[in-house]
Each structure stands twice: as C-alpha cells, then as structure tokens.
Protein backbone atom coordinates (compact mmCIF):
# COMPACT_ATOMS: atom_id res chain seq x y z
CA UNK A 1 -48.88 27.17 33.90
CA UNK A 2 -45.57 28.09 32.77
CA UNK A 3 -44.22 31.85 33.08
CA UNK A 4 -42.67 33.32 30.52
CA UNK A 5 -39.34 34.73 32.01
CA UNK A 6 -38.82 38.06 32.62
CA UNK A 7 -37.05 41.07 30.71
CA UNK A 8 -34.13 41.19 32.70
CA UNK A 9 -34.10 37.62 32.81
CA UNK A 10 -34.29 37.31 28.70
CA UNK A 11 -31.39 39.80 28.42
CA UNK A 12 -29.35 37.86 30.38
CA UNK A 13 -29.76 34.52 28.47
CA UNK A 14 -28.84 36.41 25.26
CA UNK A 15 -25.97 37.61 26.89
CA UNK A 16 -25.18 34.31 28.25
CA UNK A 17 -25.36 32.59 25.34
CA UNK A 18 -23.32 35.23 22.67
CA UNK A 19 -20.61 34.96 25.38
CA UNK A 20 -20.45 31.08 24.65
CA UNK A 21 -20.72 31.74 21.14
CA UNK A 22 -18.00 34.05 21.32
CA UNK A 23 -15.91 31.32 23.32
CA UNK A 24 -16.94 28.48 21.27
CA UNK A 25 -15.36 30.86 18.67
CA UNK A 26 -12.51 31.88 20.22
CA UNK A 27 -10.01 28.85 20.52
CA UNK A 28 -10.24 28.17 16.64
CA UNK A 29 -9.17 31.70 15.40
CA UNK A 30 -6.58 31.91 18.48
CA UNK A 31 -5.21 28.42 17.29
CA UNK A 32 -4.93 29.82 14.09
CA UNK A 33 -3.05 32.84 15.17
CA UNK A 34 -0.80 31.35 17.06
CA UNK A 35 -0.32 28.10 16.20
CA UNK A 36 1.81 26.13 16.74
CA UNK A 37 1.59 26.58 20.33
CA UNK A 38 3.20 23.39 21.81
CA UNK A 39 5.11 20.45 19.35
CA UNK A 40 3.70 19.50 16.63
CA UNK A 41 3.61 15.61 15.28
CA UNK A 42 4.45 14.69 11.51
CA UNK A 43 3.66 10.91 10.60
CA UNK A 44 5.74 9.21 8.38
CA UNK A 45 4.34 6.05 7.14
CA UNK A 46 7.65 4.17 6.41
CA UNK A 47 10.51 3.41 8.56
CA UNK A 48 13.86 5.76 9.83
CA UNK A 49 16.44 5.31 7.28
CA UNK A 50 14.41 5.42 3.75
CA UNK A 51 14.34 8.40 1.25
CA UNK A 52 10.96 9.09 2.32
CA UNK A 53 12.09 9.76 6.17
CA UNK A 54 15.21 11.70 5.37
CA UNK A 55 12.41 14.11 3.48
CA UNK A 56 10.17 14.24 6.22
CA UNK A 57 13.27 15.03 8.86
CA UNK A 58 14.25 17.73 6.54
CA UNK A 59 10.71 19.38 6.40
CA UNK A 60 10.63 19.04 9.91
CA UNK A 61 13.76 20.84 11.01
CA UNK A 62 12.79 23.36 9.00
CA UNK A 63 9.32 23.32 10.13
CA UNK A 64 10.51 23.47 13.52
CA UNK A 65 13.06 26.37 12.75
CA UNK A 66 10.44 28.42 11.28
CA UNK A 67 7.45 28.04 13.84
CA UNK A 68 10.32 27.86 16.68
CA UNK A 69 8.82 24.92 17.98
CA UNK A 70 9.92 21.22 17.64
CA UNK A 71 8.49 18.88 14.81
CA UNK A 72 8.67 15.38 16.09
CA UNK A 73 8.87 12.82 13.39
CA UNK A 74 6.66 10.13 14.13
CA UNK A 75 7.54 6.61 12.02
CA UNK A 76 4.29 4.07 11.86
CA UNK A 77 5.57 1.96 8.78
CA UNK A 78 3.23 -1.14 8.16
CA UNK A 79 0.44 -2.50 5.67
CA UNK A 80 2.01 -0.47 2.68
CA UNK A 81 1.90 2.80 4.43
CA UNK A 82 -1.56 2.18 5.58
CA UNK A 83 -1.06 1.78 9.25
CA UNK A 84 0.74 5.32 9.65
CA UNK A 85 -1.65 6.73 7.22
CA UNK A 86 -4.64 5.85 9.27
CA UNK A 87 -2.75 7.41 12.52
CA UNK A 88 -3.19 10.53 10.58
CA UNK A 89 -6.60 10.17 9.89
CA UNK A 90 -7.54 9.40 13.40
CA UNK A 91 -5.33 12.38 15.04
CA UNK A 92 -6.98 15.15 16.06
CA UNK A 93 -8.10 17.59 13.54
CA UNK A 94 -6.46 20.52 15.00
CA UNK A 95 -3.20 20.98 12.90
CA UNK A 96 -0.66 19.14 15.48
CA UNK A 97 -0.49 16.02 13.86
CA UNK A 98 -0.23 15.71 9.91
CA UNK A 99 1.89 13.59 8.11
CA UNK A 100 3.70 13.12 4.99
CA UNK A 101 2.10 10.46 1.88
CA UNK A 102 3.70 8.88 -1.25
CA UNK A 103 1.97 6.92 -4.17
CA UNK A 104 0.76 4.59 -2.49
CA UNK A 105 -1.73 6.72 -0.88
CA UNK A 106 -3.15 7.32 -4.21
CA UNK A 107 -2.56 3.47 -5.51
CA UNK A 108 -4.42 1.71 -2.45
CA UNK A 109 -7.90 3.00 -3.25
CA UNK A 110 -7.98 0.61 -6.53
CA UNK A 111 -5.62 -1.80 -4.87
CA UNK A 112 -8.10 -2.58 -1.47
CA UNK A 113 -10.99 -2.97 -0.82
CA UNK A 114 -10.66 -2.85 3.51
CA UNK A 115 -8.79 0.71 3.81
CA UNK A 116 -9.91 1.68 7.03
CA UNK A 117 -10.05 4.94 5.80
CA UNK A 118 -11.51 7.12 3.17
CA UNK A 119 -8.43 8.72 1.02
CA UNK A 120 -11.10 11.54 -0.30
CA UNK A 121 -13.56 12.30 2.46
CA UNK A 122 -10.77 11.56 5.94
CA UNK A 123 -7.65 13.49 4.78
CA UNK A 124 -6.78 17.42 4.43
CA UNK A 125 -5.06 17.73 1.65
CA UNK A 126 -1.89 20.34 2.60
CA UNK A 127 0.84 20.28 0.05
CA UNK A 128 2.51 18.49 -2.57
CA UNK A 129 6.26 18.22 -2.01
CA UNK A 130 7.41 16.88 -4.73
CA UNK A 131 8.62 14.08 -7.84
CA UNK A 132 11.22 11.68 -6.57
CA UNK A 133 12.98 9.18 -8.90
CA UNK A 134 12.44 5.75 -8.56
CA UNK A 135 15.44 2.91 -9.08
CA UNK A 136 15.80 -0.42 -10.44
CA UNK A 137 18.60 -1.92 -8.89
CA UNK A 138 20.07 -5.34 -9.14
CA UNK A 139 23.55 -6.58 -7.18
CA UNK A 140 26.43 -6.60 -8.44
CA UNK A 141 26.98 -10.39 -9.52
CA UNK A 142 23.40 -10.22 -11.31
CA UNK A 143 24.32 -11.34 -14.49
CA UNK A 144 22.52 -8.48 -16.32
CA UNK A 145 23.66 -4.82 -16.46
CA UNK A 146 20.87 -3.17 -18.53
CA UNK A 147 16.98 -3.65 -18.43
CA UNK A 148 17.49 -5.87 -21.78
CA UNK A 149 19.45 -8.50 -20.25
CA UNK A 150 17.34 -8.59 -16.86
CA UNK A 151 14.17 -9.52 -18.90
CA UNK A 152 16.06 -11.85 -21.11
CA UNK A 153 17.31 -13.85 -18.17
CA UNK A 154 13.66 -13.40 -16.13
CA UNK A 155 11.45 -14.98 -19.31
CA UNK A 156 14.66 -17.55 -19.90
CA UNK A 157 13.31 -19.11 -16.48
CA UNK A 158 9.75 -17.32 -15.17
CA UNK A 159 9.61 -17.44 -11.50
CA UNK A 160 13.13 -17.18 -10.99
CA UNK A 161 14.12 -13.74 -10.63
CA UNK A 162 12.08 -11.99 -7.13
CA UNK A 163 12.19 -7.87 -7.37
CA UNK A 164 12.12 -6.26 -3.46
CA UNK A 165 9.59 -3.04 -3.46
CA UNK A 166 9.44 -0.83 -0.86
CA UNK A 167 5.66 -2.33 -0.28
CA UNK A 168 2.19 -3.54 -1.00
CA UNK A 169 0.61 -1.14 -2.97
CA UNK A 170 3.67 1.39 -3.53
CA UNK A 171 4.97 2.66 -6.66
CA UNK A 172 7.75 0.78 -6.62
CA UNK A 173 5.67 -2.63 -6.30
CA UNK A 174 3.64 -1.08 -9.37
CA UNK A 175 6.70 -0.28 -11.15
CA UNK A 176 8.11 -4.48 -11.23
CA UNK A 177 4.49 -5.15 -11.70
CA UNK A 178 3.91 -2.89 -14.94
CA UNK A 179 7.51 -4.45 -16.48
CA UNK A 180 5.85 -7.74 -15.72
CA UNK A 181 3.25 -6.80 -17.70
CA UNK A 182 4.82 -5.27 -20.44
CA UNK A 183 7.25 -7.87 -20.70
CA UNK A 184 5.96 -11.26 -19.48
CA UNK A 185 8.83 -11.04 -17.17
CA UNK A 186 7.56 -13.42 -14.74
CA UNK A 187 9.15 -11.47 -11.97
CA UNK A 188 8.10 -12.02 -7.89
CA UNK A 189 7.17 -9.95 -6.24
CA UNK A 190 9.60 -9.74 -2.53
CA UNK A 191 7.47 -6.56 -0.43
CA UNK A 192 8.61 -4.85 2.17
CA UNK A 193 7.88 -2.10 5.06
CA UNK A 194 10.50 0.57 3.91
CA UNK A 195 13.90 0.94 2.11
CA UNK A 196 16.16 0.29 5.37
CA UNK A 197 14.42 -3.66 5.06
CA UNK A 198 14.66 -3.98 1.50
CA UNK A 199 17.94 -3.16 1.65
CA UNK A 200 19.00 -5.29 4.18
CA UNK A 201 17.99 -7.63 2.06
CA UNK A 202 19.30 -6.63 -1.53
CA UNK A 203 22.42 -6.01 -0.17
CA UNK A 204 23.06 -9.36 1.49
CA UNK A 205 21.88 -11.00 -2.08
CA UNK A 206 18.84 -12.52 -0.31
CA UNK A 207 16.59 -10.38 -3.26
CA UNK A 208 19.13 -9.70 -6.61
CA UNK A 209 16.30 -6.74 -7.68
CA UNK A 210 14.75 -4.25 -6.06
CA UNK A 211 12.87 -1.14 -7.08
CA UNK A 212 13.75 2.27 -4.54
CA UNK A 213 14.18 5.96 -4.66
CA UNK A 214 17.13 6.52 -6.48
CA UNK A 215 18.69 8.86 -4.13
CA UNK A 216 18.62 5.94 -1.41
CA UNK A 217 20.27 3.95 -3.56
CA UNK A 218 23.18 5.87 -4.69
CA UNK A 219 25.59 5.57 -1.76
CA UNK A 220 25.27 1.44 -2.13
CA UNK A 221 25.91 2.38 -5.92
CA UNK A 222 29.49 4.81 -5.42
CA UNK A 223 30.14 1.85 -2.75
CA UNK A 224 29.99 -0.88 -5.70
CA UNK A 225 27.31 -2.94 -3.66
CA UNK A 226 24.49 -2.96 -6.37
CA UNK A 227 24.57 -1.38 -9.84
CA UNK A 228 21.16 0.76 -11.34
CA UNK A 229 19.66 -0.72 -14.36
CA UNK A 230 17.59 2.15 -15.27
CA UNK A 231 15.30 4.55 -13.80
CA UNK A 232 11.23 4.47 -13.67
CA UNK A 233 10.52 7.89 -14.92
CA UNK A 234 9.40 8.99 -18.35
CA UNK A 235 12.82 10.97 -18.80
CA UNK A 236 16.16 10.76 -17.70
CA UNK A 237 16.83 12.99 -14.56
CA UNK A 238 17.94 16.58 -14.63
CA UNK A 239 20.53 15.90 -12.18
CA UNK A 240 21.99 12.10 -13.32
CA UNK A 241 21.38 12.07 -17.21
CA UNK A 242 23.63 9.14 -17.44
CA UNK A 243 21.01 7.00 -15.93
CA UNK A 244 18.93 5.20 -19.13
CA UNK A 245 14.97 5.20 -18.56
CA UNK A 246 13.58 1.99 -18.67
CA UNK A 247 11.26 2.79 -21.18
CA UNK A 248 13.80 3.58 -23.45
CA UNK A 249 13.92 -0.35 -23.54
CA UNK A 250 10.28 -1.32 -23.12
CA UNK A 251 8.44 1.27 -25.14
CA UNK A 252 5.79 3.35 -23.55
CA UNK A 253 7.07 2.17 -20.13
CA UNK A 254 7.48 5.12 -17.63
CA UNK A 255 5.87 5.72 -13.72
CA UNK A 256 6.09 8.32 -11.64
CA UNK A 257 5.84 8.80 -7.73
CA UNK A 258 5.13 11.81 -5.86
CA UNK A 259 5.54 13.12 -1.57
CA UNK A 260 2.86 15.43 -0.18
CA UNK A 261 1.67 16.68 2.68
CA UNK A 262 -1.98 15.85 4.37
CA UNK A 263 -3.90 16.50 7.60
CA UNK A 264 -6.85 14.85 9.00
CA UNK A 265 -10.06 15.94 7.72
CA UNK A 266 -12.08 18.60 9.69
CA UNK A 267 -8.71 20.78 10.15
CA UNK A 268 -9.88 24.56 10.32
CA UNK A 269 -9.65 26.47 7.48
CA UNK A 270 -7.30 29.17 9.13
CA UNK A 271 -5.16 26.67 10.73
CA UNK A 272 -4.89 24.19 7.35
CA UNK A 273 -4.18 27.43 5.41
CA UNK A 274 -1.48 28.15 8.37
CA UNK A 275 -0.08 24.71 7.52
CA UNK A 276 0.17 24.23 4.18
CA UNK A 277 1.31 28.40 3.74
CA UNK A 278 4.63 27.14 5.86
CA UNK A 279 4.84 23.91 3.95
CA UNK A 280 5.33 25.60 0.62
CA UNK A 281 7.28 28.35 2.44
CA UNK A 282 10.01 25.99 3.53
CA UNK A 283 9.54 24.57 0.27
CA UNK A 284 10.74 27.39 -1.72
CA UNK A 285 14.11 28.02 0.68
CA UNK A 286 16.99 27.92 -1.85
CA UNK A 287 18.66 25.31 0.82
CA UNK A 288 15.96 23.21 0.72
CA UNK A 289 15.43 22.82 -3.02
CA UNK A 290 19.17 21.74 -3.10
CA UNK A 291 18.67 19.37 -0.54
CA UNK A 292 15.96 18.14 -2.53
CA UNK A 293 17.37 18.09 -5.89
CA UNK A 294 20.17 16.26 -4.03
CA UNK A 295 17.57 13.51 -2.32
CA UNK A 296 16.53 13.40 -6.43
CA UNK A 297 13.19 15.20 -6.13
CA UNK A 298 11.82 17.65 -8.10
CA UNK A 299 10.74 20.16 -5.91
CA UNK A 300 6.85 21.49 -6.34
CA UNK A 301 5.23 23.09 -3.33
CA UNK A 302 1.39 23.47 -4.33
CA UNK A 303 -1.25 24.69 -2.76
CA UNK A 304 -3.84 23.07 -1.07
CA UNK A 305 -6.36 22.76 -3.76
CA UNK A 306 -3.66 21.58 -6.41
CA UNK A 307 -2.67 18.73 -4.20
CA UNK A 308 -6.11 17.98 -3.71
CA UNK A 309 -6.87 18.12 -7.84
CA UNK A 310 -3.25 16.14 -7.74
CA UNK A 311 -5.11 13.20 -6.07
CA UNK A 312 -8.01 12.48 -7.34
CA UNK A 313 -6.25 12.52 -11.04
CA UNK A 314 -3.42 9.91 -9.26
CA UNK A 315 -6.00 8.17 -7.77
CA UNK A 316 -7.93 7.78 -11.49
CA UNK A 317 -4.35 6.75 -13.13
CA UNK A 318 -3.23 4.51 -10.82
CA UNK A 319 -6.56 2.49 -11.12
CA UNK A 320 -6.36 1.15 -14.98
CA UNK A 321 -2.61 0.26 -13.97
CA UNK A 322 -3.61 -1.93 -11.08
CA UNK A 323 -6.19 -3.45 -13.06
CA UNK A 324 -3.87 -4.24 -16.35
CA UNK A 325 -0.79 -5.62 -13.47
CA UNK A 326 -3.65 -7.47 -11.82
CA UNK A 327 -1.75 -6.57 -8.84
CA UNK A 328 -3.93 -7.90 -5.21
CA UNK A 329 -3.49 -6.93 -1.84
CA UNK A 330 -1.24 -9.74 -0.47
C-alpha cells in the first residue's frame, strides 16, 4: 500500500517545483533583457564582395555599435542562397544567429520542390530592409547599347547570347528569364554563387550579360569595363534617373527584389521583438539611409508582421512568374 506523503512533505514539492518553474522561466526573460550577451552571428547567404554582403557588413557594424557587442558576418553562399539559408534555420532559436534573405528566399518555394526547409513554418520573420535595383549589364564590345538591340541580336541567333545571374532561383535569374519570355530572346542562362563570381566572369568577357544589383555594378561602369542597358524595376531610380527601365522597351516588363531580415523559428517573443526593434532602429539612422540610398536601396525598415505579410504576398507573385519562365531548378 502506497502512503500518501505527508503535509510538510507536499509543501515542499510545490515549492520545489514553482522554483523550477520560476528557473525554467528565468533565462528567456533575462535573455531578453539583456541580450545580446556574448557575439552575435548574421548569415549571409552569398559570398564577401556582392551588394548583398556590403549590406549585411553595414547592418552589422551598426548592430554591433548599438548592442556594444560584435556582429560577425557569417558568408555560406551555395545552392541559390539555400545552403546559408538553411544554416539559419538550423541555428539555435535564441536570437544569436539570424541572417539576412533576398528574393530568392521568396522565389525557391515555387522554384523546388527539395528545400530542406520550410520558408513559412522554419523562419522568424524580423525585418524588411529594403528595395535594391537590379542591373542588366553587357561589356563593353557587346554590340548592343540599349535593351532593343540586345534582343535584336539574341532572336537574330537563339542560343547565342548566355546572361550571368547572381543564381538559381534569384531575381536576377528571373529577371533574364521573364525577358526570355517576353521576348523569345533565346537567352542562356550562365548561374552563379554571388556577384564577386559573376563578375569575374563578365568582366573577363567569358559571359557578355549579366543581371546584378546596380550599385555593384557601377564602379565597373565609371571604370568603362561594362556599360548598363537598363534597369529591372518598374521605374527609373530616384537616385540615377538617367538609367532607362527595361520595360520602357518590352511593355509591362518590370521586377523587383527586396533584403530582409529573418531568425530561426521558435525565437522568443521578447528576444525577436529585441531584434527586429534594433533592426529598424539602425534602419532609420540618417547615415545609414545614405549609405543605403548610395548601395541603390530604398530603405524600408518594417516590422515584424509586415515582413511576414511581405512574404507570403512575394512568395504568391513569384509563383505565376516561375511558372510562365518555366524556369527549373538546375
């Protein structure tokens, strides 16, 4: 026969256990409070050199400035951003590793099949950054200097004229695909992990086209090593007007990227509120909206649940687009 334990003993166990409770407790709301305690790691899922990690750096220095700890920028290009995005999803879910995302992380759920993640149900959304501007470029003995005369001389010949993207299932892959489409082009398709590759490429004349972030482009532009044809987005930019849209060429032609900020899913409320409150907060620094203006982004800084509302509407118009390219995972 079993005894039922004792008064004393009962009080004890109740103790016992809201003292665990109260621990169990404890380490979220202190994390919260005081994070970041120790260095924090931001993935970026691209290699050093591109647009996208010169934005990351910049968050992170002033990341680092503001939370007096360091920001270590962590670069895991690879699989069209999918190998660095996954590191994200598989980190910790305690606010000390996040990373940064582009289109693609938006494009790949119509584009694959295989993610090895779940771009709804795995990620924390944080903050979106921002709108860069995407490029086409072409080298300066291309014989072509406007969107016109590159799809006169791609249809003279299909096949013969490759485009470099920045990778599988990116918006700039999208963005060659879509002229193909509107166009019958015939363009190929040349992917690869990053700018700083691409580039090594274009610029050598191995790939005469390429589609990038403008503001990577630029100094290979002043330096006369490839010209811009015309820009992706559905108007000219604020900051270089003289740039022509390509869709004032191929009507109803425009596309759009976008940089935000995500954390793996589970993060704490407090501490995800912690992160994404700083995010925007850096965001809005005068400095930093120059610097991004000047990296040809438009700055946004939304909240949590806006970037969250942001991707599942990217996520819905990205998927007719793949569909209509009949772009496949390569």
């Amino acid at each position: 026969m079993t005894r039922s334990p004792s008064r004393p003993s009962r009080r004890i166990a109740l103790r016992t256990a809201a003292l665990l409770g109260a621990c169990t407790l404890l380490p979220r709301h202190a994390l919260a409070a005081d994070f970041p305690a120790r260095p924090v790691r931001m993935v970026v899922p691209l290699p050093p050199g591109g647009a996208t990690d010169v934005v990351g750096r910049l968050m992170a220095q002033k990341l680092g400035e503001l939370w007096k700890q360091s920001v270590i920028v962590d670069n895991k290009p690879g699989a069209g951003t999918i190998v660095g995005t996954q590191a994200i999803a598989r980190a910790p879910a305690d606010g000390y590793t996040f990373g940064i995302v582009i289109s693609a992380f938006t494009i790949n759920p119509s584009l694959r099949t295989d993610l090895p993640y779940d771009t709804i149900k795995d990620f924390t959304p944080l903050s979106l950054l921002g709108f860069p501007v995407i490029a086409l470029v072409a080298i300066p003995s291309f014989p072509a200097d406007d969107v016109k005369g590159l799809i006169e001389k791609a249809r003279a010949k299909p096949g013969s004229v490759s485009f470099a993207s920045l990778g599988i299932g990116t918006a700039t892959q999208l963005a060659g695909e879509l002229m193909n489409v509107r166009t019958n082009a015939g363009m190929v398709h040349i992917p690869y992990n990053g700018s700083a590759p691409a580039y090594n490429d274009l610029l050598s004349g191995r790939v005469p086209v390429g589609f990038v972030l403008l503001d990577s482009a630029l100094p290979h532009v002043k330096a006369g090593k490839l010209k811009i044809l015309g820009i992706t987005n559905a108007r000219r930019s604020r900051i270089y007007p003289d740039y022509p849209t390509i869709g004032e060429t191929i009507p109803g032609y425009s596309l759009e990227s976008l940089f935000g900020f995500v954390a793996p899913a589970g993060l704490p409320a407090p501490v995800g509120a912690k992160l994404s409150g700083d995010l925007i907060k850096v965001m809005q620094m005068p400095d930093v909206r120059q610097r991004l203006a000047e990296l040809s982004v438009e700055p946004v800084g939304s909240s949590a649940a806006d970037f969250a509302a942001t991707i599942r509407s990217e996520i819905t118009k990205w998927a007719p687009v793949v569909k209509a390219a009949g772009i496949k995972a390569e």
